[in-house]
Structure formats: C-alpha cells, structure tokens
C-alpha atoms as a PDB file:
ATOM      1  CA  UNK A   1      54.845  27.619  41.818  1.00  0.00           C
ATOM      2  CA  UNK A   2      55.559  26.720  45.086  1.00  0.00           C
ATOM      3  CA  UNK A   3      59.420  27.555  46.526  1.00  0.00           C
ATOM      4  CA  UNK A   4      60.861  24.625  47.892  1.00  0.00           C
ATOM      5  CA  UNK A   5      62.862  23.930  51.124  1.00  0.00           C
ATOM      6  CA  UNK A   6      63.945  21.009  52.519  1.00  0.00           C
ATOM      7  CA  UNK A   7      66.092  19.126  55.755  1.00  0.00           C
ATOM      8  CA  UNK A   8      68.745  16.331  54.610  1.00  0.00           C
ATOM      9  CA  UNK A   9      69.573  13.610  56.762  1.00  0.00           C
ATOM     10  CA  UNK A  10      69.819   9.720  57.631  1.00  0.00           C
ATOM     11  CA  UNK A  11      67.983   9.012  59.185  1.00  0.00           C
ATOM     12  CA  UNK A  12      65.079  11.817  59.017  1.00  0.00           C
ATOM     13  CA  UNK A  13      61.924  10.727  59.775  1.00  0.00           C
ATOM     14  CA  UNK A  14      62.059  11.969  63.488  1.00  0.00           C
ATOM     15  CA  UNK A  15      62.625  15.887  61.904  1.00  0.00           C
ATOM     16  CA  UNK A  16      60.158  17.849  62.964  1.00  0.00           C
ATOM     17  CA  UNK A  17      61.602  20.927  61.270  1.00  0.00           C
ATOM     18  CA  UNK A  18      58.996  20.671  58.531  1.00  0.00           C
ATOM     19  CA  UNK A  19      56.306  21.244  60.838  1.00  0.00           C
ATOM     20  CA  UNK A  20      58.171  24.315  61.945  1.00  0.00           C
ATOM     21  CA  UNK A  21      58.982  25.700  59.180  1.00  0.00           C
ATOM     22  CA  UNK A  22      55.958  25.629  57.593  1.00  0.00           C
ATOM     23  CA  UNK A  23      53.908  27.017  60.084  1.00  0.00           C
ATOM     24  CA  UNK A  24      56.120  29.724  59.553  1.00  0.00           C
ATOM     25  CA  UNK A  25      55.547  30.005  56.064  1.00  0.00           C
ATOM     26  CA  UNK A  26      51.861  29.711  56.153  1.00  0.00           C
ATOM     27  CA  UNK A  27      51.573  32.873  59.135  1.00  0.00           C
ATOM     28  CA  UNK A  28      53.405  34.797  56.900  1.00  0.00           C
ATOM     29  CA  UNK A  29      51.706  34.189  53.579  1.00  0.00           C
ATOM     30  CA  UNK A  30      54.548  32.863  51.749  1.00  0.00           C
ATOM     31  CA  UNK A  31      54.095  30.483  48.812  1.00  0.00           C
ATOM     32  CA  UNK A  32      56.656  28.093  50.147  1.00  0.00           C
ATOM     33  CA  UNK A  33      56.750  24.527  51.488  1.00  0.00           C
ATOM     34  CA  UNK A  34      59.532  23.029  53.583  1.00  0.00           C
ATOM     35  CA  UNK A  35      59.703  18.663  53.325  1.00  0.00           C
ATOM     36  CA  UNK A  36      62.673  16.123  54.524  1.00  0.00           C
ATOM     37  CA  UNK A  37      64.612  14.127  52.322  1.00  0.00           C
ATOM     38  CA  UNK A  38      66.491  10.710  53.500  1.00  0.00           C
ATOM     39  CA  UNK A  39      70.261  11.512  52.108  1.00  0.00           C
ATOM     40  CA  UNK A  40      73.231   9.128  52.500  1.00  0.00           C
ATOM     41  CA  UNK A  41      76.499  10.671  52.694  1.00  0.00           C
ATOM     42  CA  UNK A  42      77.987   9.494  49.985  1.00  0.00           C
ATOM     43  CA  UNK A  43      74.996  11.055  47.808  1.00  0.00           C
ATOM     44  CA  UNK A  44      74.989  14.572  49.810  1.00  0.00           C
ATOM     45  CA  UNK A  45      77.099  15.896  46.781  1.00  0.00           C
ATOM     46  CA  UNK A  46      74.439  15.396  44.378  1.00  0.00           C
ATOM     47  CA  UNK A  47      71.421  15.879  46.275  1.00  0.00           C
ATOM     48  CA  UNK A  48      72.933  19.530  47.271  1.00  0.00           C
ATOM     49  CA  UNK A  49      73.690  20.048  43.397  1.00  0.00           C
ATOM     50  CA  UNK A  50      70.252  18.636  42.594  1.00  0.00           C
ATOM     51  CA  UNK A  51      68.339  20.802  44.883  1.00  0.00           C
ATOM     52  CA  UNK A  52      70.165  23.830  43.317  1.00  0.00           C
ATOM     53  CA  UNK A  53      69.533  22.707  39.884  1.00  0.00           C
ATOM     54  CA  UNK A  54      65.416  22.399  40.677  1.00  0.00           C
ATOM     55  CA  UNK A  55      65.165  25.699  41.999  1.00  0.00           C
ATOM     56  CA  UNK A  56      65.196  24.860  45.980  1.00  0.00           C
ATOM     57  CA  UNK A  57      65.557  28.357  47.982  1.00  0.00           C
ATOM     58  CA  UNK A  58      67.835  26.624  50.981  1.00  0.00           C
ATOM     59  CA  UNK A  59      68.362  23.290  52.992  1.00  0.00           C
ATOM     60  CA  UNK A  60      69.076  22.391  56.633  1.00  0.00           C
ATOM     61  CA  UNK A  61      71.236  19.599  57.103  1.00  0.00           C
ATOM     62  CA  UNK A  62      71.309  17.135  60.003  1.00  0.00           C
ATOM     63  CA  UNK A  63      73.343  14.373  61.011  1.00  0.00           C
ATOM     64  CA  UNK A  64      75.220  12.902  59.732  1.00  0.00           C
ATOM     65  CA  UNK A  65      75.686  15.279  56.968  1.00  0.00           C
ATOM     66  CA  UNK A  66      76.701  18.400  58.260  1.00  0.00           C
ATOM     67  CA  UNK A  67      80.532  17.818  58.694  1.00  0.00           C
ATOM     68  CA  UNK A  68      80.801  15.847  55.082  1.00  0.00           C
ATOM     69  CA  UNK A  69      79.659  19.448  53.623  1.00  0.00           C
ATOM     70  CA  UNK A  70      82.895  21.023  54.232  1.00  0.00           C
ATOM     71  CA  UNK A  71      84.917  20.883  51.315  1.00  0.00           C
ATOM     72  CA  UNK A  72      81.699  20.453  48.599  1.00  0.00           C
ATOM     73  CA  UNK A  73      80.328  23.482  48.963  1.00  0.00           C
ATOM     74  CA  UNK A  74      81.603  27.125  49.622  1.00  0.00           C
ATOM     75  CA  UNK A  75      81.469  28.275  53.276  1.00  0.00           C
ATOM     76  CA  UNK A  76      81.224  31.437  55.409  1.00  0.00           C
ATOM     77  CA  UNK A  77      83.894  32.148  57.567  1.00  0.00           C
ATOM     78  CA  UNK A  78      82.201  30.611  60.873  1.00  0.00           C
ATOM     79  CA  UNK A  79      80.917  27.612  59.145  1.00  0.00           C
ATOM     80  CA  UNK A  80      84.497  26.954  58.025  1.00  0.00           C
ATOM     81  CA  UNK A  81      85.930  27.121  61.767  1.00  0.00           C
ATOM     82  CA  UNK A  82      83.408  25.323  63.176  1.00  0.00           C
ATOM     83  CA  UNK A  83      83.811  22.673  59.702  1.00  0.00           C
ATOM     84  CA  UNK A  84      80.213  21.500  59.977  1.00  0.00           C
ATOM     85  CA  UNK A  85      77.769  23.481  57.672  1.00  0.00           C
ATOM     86  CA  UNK A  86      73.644  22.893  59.238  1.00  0.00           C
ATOM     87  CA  UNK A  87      72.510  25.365  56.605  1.00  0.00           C
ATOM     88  CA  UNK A  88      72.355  26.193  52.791  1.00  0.00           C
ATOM     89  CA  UNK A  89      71.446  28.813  50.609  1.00  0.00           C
ATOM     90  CA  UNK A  90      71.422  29.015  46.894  1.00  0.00           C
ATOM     91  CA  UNK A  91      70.417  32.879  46.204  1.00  0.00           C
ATOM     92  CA  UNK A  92      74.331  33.458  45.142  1.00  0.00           C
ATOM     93  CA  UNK A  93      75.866  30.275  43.801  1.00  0.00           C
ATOM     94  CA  UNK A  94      75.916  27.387  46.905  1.00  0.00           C
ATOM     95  CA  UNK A  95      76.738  28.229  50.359  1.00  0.00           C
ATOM     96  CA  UNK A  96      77.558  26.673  53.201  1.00  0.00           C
ATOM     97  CA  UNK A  97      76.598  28.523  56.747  1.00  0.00           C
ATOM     98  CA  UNK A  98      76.143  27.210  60.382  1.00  0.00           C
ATOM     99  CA  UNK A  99      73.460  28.288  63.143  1.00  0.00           C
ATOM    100  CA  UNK A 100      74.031  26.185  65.726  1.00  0.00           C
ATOM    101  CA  UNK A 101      75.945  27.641  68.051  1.00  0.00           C
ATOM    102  CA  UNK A 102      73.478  30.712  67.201  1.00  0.00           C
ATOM    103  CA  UNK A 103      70.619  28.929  68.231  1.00  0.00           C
ATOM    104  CA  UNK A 104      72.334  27.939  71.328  1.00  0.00           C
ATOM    105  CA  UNK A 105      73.257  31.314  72.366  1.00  0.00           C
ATOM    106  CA  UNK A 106      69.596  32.468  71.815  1.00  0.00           C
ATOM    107  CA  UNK A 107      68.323  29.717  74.146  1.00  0.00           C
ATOM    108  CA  UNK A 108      70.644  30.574  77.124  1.00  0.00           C
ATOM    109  CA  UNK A 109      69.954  34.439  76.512  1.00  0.00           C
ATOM    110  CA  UNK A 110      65.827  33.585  76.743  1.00  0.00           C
ATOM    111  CA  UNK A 111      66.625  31.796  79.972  1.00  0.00           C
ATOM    112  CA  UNK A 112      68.582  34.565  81.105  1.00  0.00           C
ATOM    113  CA  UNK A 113      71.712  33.293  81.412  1.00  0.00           C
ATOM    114  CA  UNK A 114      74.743  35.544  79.295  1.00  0.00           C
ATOM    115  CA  UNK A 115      77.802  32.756  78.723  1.00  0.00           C
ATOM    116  CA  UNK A 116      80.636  36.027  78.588  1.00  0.00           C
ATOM    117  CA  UNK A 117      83.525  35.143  81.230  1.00  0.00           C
ATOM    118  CA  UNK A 118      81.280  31.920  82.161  1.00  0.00           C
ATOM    119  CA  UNK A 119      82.920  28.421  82.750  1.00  0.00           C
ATOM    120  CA  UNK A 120      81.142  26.324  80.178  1.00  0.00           C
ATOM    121  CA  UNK A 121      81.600  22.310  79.658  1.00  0.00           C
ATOM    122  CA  UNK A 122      80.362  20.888  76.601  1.00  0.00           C
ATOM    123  CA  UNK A 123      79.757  17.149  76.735  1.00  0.00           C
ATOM    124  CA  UNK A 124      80.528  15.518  73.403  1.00  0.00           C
ATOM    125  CA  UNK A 125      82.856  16.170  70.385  1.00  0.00           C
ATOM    126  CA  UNK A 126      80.684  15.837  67.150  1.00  0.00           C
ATOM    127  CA  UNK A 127      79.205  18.495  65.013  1.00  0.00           C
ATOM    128  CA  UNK A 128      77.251  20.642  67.814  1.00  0.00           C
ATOM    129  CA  UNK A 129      79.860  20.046  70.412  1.00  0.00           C
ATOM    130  CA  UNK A 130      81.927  21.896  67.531  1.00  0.00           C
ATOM    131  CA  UNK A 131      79.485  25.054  66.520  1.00  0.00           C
ATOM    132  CA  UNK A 132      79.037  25.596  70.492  1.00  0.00           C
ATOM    133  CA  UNK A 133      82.548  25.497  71.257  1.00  0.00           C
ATOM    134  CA  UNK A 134      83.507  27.565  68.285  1.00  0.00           C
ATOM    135  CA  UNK A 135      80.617  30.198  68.849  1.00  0.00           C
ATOM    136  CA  UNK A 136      80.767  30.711  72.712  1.00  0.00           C
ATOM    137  CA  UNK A 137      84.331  30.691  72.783  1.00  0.00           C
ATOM    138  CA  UNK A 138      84.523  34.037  70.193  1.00  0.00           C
ATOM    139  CA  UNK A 139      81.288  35.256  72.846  1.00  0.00           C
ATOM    140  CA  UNK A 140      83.820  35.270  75.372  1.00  0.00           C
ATOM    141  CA  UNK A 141      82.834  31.942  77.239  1.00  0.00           C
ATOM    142  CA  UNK A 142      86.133  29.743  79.129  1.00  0.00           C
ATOM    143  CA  UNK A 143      85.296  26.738  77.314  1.00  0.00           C
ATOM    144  CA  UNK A 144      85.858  22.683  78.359  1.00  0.00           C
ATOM    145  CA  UNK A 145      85.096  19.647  76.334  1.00  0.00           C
ATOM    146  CA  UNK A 146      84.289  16.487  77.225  1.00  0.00           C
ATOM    147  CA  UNK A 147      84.229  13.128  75.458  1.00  0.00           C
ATOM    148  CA  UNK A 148      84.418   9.508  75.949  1.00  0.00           C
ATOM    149  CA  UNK A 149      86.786   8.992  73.860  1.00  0.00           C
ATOM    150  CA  UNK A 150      89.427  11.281  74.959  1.00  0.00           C
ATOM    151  CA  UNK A 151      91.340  11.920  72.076  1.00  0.00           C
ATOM    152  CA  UNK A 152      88.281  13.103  69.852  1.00  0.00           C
ATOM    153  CA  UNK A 153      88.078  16.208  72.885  1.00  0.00           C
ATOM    154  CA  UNK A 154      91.483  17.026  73.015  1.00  0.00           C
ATOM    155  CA  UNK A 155      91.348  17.204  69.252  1.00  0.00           C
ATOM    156  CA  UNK A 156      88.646  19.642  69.140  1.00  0.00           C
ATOM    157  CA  UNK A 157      90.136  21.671  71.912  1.00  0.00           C
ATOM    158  CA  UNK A 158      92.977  22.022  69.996  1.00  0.00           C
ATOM    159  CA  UNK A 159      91.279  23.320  66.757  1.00  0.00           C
ATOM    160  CA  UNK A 160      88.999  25.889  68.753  1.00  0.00           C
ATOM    161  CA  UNK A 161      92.101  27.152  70.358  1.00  0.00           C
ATOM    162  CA  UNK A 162      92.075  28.565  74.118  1.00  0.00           C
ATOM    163  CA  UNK A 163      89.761  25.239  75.357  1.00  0.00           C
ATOM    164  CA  UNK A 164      90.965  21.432  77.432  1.00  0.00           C
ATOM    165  CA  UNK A 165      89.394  18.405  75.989  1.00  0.00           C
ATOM    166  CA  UNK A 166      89.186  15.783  78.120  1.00  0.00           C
ATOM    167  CA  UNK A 167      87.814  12.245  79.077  1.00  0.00           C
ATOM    168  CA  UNK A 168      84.564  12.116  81.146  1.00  0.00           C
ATOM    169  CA  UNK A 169      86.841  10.223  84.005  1.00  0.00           C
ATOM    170  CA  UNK A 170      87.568  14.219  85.218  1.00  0.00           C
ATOM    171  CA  UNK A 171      83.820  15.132  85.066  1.00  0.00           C
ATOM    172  CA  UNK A 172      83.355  15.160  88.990  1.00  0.00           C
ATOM    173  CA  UNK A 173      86.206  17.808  89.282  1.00  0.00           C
ATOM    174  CA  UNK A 174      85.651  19.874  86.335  1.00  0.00           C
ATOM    175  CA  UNK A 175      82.027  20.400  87.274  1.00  0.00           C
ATOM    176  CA  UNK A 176      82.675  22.252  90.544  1.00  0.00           C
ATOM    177  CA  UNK A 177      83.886  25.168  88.487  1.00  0.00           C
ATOM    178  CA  UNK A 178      81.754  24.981  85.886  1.00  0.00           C
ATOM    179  CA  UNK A 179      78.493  27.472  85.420  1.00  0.00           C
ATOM    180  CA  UNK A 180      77.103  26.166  82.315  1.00  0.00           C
ATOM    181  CA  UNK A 181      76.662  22.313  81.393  1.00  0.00           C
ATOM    182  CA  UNK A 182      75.706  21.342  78.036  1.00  0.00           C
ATOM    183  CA  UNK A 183      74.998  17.828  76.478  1.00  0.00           C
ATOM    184  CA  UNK A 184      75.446  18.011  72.603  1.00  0.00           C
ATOM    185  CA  UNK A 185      75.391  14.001  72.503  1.00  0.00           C
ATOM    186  CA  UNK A 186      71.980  11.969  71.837  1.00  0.00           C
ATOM    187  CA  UNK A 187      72.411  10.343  75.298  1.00  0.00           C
ATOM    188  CA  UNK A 188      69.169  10.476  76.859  1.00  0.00           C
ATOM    189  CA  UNK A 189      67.120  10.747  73.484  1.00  0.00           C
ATOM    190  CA  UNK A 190      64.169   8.825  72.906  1.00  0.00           C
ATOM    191  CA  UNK A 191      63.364   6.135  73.068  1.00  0.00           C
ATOM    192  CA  UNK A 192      66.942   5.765  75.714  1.00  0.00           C
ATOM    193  CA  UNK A 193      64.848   8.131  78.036  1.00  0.00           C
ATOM    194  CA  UNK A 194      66.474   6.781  80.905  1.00  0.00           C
ATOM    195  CA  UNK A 195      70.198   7.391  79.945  1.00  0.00           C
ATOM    196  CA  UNK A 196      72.203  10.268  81.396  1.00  0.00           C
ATOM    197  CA  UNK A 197      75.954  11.100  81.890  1.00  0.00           C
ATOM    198  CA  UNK A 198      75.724  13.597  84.681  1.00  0.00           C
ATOM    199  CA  UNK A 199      73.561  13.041  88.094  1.00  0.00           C
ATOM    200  CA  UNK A 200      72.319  15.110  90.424  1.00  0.00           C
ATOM    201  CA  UNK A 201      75.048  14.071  92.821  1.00  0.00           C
ATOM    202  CA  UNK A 202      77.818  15.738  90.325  1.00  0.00           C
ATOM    203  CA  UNK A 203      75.964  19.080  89.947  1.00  0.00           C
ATOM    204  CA  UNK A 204      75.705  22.438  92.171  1.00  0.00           C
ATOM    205  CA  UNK A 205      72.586  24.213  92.702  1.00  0.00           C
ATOM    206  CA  UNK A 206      74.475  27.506  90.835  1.00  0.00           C
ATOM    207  CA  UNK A 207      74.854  25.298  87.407  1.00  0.00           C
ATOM    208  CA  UNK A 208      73.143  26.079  84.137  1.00  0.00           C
ATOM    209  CA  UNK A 209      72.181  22.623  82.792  1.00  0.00           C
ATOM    210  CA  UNK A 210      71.360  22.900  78.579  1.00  0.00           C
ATOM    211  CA  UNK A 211      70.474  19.502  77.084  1.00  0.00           C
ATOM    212  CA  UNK A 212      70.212  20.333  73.303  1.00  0.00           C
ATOM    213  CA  UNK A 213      68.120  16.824  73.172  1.00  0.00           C
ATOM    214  CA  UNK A 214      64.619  18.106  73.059  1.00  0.00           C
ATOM    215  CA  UNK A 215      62.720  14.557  72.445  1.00  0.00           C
ATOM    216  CA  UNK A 216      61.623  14.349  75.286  1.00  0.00           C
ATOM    217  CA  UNK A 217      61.654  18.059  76.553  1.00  0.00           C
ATOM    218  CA  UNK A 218      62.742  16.962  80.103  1.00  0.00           C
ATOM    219  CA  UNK A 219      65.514  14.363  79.504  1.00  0.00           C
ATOM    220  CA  UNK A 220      67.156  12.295  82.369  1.00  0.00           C
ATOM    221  CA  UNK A 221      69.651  14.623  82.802  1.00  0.00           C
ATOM    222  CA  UNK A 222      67.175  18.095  83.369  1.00  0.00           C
ATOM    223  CA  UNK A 223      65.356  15.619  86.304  1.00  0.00           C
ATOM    224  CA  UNK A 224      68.582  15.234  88.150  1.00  0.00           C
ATOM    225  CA  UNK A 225      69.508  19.005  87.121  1.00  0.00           C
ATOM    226  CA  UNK A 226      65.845  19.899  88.963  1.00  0.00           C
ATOM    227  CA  UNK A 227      66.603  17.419  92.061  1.00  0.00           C
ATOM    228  CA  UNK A 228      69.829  19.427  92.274  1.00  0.00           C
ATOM    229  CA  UNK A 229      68.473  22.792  92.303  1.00  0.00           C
ATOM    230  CA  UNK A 230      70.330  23.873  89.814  1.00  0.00           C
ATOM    231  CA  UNK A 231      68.628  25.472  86.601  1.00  0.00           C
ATOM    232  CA  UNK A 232      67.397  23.580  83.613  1.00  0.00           C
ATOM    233  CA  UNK A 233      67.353  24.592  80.004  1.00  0.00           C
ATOM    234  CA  UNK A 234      65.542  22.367  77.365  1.00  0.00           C
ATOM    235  CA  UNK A 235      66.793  22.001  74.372  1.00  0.00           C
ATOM    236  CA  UNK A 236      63.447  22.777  72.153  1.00  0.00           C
ATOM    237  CA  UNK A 237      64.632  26.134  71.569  1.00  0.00           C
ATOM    238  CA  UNK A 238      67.824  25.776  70.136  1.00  0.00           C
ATOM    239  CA  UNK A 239      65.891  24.040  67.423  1.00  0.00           C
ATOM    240  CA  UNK A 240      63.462  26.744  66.881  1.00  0.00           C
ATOM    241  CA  UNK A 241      66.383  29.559  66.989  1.00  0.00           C
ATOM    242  CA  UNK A 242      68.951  27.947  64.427  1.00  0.00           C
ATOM    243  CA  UNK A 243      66.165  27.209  62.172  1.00  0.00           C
ATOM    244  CA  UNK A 244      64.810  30.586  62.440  1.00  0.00           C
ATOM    245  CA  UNK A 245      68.109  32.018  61.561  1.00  0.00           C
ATOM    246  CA  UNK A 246      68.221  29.849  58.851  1.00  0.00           C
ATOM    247  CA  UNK A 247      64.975  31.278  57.618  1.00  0.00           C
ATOM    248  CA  UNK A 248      66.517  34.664  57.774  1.00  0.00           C
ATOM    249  CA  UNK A 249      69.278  33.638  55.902  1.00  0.00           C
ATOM    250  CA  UNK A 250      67.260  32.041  52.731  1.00  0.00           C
ATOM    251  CA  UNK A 251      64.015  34.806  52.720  1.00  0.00           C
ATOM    252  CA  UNK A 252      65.614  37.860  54.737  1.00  0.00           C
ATOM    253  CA  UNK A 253      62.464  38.014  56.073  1.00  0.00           C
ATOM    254  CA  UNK A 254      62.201  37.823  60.235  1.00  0.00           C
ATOM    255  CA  UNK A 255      60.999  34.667  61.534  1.00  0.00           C
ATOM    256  CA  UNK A 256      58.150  34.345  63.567  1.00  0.00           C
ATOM    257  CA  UNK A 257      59.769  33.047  66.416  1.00  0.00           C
ATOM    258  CA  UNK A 258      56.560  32.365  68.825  1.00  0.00           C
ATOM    259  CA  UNK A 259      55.027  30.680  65.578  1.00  0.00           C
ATOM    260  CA  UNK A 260      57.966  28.108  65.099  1.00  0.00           C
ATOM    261  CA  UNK A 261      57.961  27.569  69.012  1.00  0.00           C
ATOM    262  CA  UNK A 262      54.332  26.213  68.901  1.00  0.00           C
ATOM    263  CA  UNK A 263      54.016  24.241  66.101  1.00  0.00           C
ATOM    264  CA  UNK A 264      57.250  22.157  67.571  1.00  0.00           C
ATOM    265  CA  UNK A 265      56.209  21.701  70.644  1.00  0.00           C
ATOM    266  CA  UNK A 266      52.975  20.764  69.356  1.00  0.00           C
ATOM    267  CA  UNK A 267      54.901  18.244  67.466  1.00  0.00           C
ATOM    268  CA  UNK A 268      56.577  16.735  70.245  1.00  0.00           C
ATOM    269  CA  UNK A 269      53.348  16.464  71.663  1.00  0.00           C
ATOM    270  CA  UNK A 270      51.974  13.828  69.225  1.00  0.00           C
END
C-alpha cells in the first residue's frame, strides 16, 4: 500500500507542492503519493491526529496553519523559536519542524549571494517573515523588519532578539544600507500582479531583491528590482528547497532537487 503524504491549508487549491513532490517520488521509485487537504484551523488538531492515526509518513503545512501548530504538537528547537511549524513527521510520535528559513538560505546561496555580516530587511511579520528572521539571524545576517502595522514588527524584533521592527514609513532610509531585500507578504501574488511595496526608485543597483512569491515568477517588485540594476531572486526555489528538506526529514532519503525544480515550474506554467 501506498505511503501517504499530504499539504494542509485554507485555502489549498493553488499548492502546487503535490506536483513536486510526487515527481520526486516517482524518479526515485518510491511507493508514495503526496495530495492536499483543505484544513480549517480550528480542525488542524484533528486532522494532524488523524493523519497519524491512518498511517501518513509526514505533512507540510501552509497558511494559515503553521503558527496554530505550536502548542499541539511537539517541536524541534528551531521550530519552537521561530513558533510556526511548515513541516511534520510521524516516524517517532508527532513532530513539529520548520524549513523555511532553510529553503530561503538555499535560494540566496544558488544565486550566490552568502547573507553572513549582510544587512537584510524582511518585509512582513507573519509566519515566513518569522523562520527568515529567526534562521538568518543565527547565520550571522544584521536583520530589519518591516510591517505595516508597526507594532506586529517591533514585536517580532523583539522575540528574535538583536533585530528593529519597524513601519514601512522608514523604508526609503533603511534601504540605502540594506544588501538583501526580501518580501515574505503575498503582495504582488496573483492574480494582484500589479501590486508592489518597493520601486525601483527606492532600490540601489548593489541590492539583493528575494520575493518568496513565486506565482508569477517575476512579480512587480523583481521588474522594478531589474529596472534598478540591482539583482533579482525569484522565489520558486525557496519552495522547492524547504520542501526538499522536508522530504529528507520524513524518508532520509536525498531529494532530487533538479526533479522538484521542473515539475514546479512546469506547474506554474499551466
């Protein structure tokens, strides 16, 4: 019988991490299949106990699930500092890990960029905002966040320790220091293609610009990063690294990387 993985979220119909994830399973010969479930929060409780009880090898969870894990299931130590948990496993018991900030890393590295000593500003406060800030801070990146509202920034700052949270009033300033940008909000996502916080007028031609929004690959805000000269990153690959260190994590078997990479893309290509 087939081992079962799965993606909970709400909504979860745009999650193309079952195409990934099974092309992965199928070049490697494993007997698995990977689906997506709808899951309101209030159910994620039972749906996480339900998967264990029917045998599931692991889940991925999306928004806006991955914060209201903390607390129902056990953690690892990074998942617990970051307090959003994007991945499951149930080979010991339930637990909680998180490979964003992983798969974030990754994506910078393969665009040759290394974040150690580097000024990075992280736009947004929510659950990726959080395993970025958490993750490149202990890499050894000088770390600002940015928010609209204010006091959801400072907040965060305050929990990752070492960081300034801020409104995006300051943006203009801040940026002139700043190496690496990254957008962890949905701003600019399909179908709001035309949306964008930062403009070419704001940016330097020595900036880094990372939008983890990878529908479509070259948002709003890596045009005016282009028109700028400065040096885009799409966010397609974060996807593909965090869920192949998820895959890791539930098979301890390595991922095929350049497999994962093609089927999404081919599924953003639909």
């Amino acid at each position: 019988m087939k081992q079962v993985f799965g993606v909970l979220g709400d909504p979860i119909a745009h999650s193309i991490s079952p195409v990934m994830h099974n092309a992965a399973f199928e070049a490697l010969g494993m007997d698995c299949t990977y689906h997506a479930f709808r899951v309101e929060k209030q159910n994620l409780g039972d749906a996480i106990k339900g998967a264990k009880a029917m045998g599931f090898g692991g889940l991925n969870l999306t928004v806006p699930l991955k914060e209201n894990a903390i607390g129902l299931i056990e953690t690892d130590p990074l998942a617990a500092r970051i307090g959003a948990v994007n991945t499951i496993d149930f080979k010991d018991g339930i637990k909680g890990y998180n490979t964003d900030g992983i798969g974030a890393r990754k994506t910078l590295e393969d665009a040759g960029v290394d974040i150690e000593d580097k000024n990075v500003l992280v736009l947004g406060a929510g659950g990726a905002a959080r395993a970025i800030a958490f993750t490149f801070t202990e890499a050894g990146a000088k770390v600002n966040i940015a928010n609209r509202t204010p006091e959801r920034a400072m907040t965060l700052a305050a929990e990752v320790g070492k960081v300034n949270g801020f409104g995006l009033d300051v943006l203009d300033r801040c940026l002139e220091d700043t190496d690496i940008l990254i957008n962890t909000t949905t701003v600019g996502m399909d179908p709001n293609i035309g949306d964008c916080i930062v403009n070419a007028e704001q940016m330097h031609s020595d900036l880094t610009v990372f939008d983890i929004v990878y529908n479509p690959l070259k948002t709003r805000l890596l045009q005016e990063a282009e028109a700028a000269g400065a040096t885009p990153v799409t966010g397609i690959m974060m996807l593909v690294y965090q869920g192949a260190e998820a895959f890791r994590i539930w098979t301890g078997v390595e991922p095929p990387v350049d497999v994962m990479k093609k089927a999404a893309m081919e599924a953003l290509r639909l």
